[in-house]
N, C-alpha and C. Protein backbone atom coordinates (compact mmCIF):
# COMPACT_ATOMS: atom_id res chain seq x y z
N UNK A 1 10.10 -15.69 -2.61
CA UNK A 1 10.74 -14.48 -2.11
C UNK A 1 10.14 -13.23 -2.76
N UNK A 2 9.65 -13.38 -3.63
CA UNK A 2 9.27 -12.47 -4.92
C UNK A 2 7.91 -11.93 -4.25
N UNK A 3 7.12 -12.55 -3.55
CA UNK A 3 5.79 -12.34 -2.88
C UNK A 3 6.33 -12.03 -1.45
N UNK A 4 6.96 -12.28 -1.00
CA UNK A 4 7.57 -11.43 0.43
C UNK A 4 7.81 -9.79 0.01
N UNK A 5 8.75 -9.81 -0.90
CA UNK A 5 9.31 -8.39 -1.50
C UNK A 5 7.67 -7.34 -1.91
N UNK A 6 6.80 -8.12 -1.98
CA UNK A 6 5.93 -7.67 -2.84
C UNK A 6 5.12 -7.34 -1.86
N UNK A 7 4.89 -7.24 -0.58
CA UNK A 7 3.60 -7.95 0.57
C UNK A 7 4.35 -6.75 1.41
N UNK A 8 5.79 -6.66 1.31
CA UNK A 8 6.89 -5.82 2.19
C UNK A 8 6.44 -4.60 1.07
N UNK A 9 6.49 -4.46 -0.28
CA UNK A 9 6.24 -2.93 -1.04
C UNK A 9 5.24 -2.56 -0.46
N UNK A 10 4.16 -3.16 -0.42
CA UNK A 10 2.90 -2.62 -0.45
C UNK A 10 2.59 -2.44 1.24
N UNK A 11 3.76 -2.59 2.02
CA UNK A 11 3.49 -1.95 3.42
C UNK A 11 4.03 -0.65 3.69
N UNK A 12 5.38 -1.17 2.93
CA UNK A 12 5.91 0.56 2.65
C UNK A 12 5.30 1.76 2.37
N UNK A 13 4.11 1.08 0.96
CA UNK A 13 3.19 2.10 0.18
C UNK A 13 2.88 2.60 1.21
N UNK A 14 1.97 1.85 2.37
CA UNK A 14 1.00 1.80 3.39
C UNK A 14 2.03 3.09 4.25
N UNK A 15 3.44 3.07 4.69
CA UNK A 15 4.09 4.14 5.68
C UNK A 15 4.18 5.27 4.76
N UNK A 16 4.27 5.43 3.76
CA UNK A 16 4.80 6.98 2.57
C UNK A 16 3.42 7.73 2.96
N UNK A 17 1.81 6.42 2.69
CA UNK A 17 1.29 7.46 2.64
C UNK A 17 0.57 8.12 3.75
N UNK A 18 1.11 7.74 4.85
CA UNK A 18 0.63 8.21 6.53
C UNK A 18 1.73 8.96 6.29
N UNK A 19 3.34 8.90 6.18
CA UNK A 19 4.00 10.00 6.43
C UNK A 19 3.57 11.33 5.62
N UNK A 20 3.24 10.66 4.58
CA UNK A 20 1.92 12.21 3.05
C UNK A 20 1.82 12.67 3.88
N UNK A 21 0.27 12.46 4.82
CA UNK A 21 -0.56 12.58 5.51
C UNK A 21 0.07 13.89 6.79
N UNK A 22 1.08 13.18 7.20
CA UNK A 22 1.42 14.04 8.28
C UNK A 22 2.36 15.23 8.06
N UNK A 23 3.11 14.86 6.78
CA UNK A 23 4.01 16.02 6.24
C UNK A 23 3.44 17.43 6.41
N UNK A 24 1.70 17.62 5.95
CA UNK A 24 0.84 18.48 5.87
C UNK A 24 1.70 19.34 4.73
N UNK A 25 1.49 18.63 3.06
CA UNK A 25 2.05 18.84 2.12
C UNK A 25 3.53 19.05 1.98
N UNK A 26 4.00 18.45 2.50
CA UNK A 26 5.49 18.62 2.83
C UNK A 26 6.04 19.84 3.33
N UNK A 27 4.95 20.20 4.78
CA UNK A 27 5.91 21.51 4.68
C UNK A 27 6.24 20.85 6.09
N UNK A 28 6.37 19.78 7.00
CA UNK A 28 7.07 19.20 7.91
C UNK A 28 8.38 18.70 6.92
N UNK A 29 9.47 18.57 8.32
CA UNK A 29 10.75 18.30 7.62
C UNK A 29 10.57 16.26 7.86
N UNK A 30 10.65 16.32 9.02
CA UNK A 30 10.83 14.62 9.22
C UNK A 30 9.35 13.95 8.69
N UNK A 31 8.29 14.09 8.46
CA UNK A 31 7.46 13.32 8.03
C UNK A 31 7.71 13.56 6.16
N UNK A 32 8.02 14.56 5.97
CA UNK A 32 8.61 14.49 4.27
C UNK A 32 9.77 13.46 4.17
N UNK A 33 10.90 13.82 5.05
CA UNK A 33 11.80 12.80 4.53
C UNK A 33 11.23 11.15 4.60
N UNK A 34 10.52 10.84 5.57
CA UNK A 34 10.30 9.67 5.84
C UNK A 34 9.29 9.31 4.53
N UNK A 35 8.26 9.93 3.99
CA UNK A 35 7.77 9.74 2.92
C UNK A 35 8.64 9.02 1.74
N UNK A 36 9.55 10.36 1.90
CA UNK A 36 10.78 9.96 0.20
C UNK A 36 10.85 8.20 0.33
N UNK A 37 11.73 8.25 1.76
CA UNK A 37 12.13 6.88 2.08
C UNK A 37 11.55 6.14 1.79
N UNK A 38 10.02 6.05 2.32
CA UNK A 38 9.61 4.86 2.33
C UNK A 38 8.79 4.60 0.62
N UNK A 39 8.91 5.75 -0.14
CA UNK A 39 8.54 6.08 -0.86
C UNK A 39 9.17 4.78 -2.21
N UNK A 40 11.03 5.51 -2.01
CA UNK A 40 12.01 4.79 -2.80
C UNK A 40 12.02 3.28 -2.47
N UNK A 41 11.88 2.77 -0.85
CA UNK A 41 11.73 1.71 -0.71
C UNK A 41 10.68 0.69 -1.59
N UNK A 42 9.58 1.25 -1.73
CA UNK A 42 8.52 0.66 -2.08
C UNK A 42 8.49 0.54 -3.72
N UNK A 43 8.79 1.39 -4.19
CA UNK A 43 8.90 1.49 -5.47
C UNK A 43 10.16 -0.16 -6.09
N UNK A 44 11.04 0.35 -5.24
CA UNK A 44 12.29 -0.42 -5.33
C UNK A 44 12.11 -1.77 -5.24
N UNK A 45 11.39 -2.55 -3.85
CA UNK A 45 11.03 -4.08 -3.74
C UNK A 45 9.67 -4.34 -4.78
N UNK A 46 9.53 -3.04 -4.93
CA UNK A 46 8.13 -3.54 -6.36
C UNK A 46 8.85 -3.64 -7.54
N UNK A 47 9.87 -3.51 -8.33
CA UNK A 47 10.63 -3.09 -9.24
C UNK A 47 10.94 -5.13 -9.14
N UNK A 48 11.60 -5.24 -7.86
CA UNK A 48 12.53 -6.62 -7.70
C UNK A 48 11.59 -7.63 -7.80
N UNK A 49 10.24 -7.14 -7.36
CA UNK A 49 9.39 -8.49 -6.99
C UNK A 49 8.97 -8.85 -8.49
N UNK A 50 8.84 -7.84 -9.54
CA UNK A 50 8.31 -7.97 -11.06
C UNK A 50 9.13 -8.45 -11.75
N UNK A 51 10.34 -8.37 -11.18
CA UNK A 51 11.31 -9.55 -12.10
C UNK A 51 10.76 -11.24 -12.58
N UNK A 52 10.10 -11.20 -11.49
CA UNK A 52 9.23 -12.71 -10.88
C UNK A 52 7.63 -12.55 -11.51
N UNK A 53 6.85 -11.70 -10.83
CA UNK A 53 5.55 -11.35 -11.08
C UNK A 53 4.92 -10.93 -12.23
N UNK A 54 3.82 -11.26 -12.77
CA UNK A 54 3.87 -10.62 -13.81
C UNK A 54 3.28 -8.84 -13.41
N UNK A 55 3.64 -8.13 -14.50
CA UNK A 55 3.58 -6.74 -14.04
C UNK A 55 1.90 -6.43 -13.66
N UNK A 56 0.98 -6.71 -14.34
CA UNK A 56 -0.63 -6.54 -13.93
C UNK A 56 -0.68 -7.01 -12.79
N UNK A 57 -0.35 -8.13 -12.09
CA UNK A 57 -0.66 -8.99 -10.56
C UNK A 57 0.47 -8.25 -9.94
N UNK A 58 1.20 -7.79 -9.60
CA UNK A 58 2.39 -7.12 -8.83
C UNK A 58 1.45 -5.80 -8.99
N UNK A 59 1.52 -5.22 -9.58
CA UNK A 59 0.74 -3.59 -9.27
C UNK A 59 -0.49 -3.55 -8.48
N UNK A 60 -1.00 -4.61 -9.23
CA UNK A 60 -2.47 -4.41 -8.30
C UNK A 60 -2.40 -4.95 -6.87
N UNK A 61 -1.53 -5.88 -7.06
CA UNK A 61 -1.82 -6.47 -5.05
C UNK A 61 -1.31 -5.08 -4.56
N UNK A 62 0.25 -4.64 -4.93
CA UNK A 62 0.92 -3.81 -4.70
C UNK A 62 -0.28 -2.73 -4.37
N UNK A 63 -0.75 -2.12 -5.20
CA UNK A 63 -1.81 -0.60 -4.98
C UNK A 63 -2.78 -1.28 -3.93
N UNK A 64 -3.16 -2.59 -3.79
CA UNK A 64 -4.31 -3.27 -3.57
C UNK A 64 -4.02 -3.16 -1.68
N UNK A 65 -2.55 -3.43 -1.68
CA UNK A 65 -2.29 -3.55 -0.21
C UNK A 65 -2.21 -2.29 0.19
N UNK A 66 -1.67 -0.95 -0.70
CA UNK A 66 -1.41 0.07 -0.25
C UNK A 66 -2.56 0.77 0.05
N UNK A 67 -3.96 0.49 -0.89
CA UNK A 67 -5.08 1.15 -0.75
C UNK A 67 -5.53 0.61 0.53
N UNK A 68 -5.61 -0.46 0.70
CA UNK A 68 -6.53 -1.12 2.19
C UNK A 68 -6.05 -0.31 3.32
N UNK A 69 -4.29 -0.67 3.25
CA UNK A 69 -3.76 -0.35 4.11
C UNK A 69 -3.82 1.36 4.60
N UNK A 70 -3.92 1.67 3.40
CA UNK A 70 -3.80 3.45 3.51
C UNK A 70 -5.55 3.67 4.82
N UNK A 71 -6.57 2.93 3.99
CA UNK A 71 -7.88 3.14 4.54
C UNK A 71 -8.05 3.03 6.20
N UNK A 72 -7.28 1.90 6.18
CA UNK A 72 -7.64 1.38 7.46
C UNK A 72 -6.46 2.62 8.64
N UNK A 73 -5.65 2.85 8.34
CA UNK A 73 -4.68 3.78 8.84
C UNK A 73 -5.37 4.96 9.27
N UNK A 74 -6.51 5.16 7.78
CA UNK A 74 -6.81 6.45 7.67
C UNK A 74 -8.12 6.33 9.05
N UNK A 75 -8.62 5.28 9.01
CA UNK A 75 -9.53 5.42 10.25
C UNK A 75 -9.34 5.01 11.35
N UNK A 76 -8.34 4.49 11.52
CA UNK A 76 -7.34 4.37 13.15
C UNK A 76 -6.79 5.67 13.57
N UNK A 77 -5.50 5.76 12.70
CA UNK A 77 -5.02 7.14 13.22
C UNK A 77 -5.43 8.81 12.91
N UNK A 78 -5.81 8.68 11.62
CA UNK A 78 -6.55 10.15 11.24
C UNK A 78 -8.40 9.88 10.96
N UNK A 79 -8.17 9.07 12.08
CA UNK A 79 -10.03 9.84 12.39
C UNK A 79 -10.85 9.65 11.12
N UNK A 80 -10.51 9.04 10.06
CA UNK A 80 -11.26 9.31 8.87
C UNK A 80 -12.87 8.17 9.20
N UNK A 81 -14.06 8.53 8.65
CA UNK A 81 -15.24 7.34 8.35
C UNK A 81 -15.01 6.52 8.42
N UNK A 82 -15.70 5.39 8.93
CA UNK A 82 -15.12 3.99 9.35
C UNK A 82 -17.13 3.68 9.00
N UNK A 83 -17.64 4.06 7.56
CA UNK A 83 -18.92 3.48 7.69
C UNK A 83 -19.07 2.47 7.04
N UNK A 84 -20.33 1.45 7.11
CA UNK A 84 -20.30 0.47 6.23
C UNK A 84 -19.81 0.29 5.08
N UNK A 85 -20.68 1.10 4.17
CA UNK A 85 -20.20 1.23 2.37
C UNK A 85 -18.52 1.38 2.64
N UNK A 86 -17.42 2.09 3.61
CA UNK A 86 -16.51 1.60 3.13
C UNK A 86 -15.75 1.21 3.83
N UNK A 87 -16.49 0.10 4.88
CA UNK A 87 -15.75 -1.13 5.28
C UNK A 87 -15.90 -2.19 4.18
N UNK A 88 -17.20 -2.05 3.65
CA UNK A 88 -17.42 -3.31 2.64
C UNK A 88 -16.87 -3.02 1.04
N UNK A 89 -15.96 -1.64 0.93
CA UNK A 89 -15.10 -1.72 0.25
C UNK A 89 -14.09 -1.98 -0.14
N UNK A 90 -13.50 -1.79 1.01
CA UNK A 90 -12.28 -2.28 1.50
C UNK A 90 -12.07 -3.71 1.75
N UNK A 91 -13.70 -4.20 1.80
CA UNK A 91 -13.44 -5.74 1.94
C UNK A 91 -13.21 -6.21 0.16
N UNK A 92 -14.17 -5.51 -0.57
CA UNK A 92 -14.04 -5.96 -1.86
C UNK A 92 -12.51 -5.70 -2.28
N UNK A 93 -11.56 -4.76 -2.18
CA UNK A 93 -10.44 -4.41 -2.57
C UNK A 93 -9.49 -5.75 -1.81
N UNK A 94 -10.05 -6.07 -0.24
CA UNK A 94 -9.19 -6.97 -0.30
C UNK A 94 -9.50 -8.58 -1.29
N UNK A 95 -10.77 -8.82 -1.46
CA UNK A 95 -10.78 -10.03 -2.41
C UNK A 95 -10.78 -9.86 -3.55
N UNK A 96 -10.55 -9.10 -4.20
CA UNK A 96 -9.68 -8.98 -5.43
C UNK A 96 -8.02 -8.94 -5.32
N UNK A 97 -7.62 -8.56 -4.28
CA UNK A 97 -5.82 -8.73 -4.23
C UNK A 97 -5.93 -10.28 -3.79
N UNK A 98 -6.53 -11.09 -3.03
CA UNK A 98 -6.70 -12.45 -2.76
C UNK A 98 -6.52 -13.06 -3.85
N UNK A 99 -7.52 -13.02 -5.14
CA UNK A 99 -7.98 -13.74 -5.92
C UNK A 99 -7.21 -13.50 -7.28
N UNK A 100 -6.09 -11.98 -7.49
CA UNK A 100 -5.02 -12.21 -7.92
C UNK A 100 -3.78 -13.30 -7.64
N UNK A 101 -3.79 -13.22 -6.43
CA UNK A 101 -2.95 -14.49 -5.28
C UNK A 101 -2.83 -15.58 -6.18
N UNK A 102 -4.24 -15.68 -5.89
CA UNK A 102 -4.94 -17.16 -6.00
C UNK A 102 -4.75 -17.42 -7.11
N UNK A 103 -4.81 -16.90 -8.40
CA UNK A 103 -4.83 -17.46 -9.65
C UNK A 103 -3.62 -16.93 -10.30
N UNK A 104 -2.57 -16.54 -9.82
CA UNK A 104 -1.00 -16.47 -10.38
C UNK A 104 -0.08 -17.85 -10.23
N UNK A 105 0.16 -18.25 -11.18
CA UNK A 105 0.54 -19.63 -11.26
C UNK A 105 2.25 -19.34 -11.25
């Protein structure tokens, strides 16, 4: 359950920081609040999942999912570079959150 909670933070991360994004520094009202939200959410099932996890493997998948996720967002919906060097970064970021996975006993 502890890796559900944890897989669920780091999607949250993934909505705070598209709502960032669209707040346009928080001077929108509904993409700020939705930030906070998803903000407290994420923080919160990361808090529950470390009860379980140890704190180094919980942060990093945690940042690990939020970074991918943030990237890939960033070049779907805001248009950002979608070039090699950092597709094949994003691939490395994801096999290092894998290979935390993998070797948490």
């Amino acid at each position: 359950m502890a890796w559900i909670m944890l897989i669920v933070a780091g999607i949250f991360e993934i909505a705070w920081a598209g709502f960032m994004q669209s707040s346009q520094g928080f001077t929108r009202l509904w993409p700020s609040v939705w930030t906070l939200v998803f903000m407290i959410a994420s923080f919160a099932l990361l808090a529950t999942a470390m009860k379980t996890i140890p704190m180094g493997t919980s942060y990093a998948v945690w940042t690990g999912i939020g970074a991918v996720g943030a990237a890939i967002v960033g070049i779907l919906v805001f248009k950002e570079p979608a070039s090699a060097a950092r597709i094949a970064c994003i691939l490395l970021v994801l096999a290092g959150v894998a290979g935390l996975k993998m070797t948490h006993s």
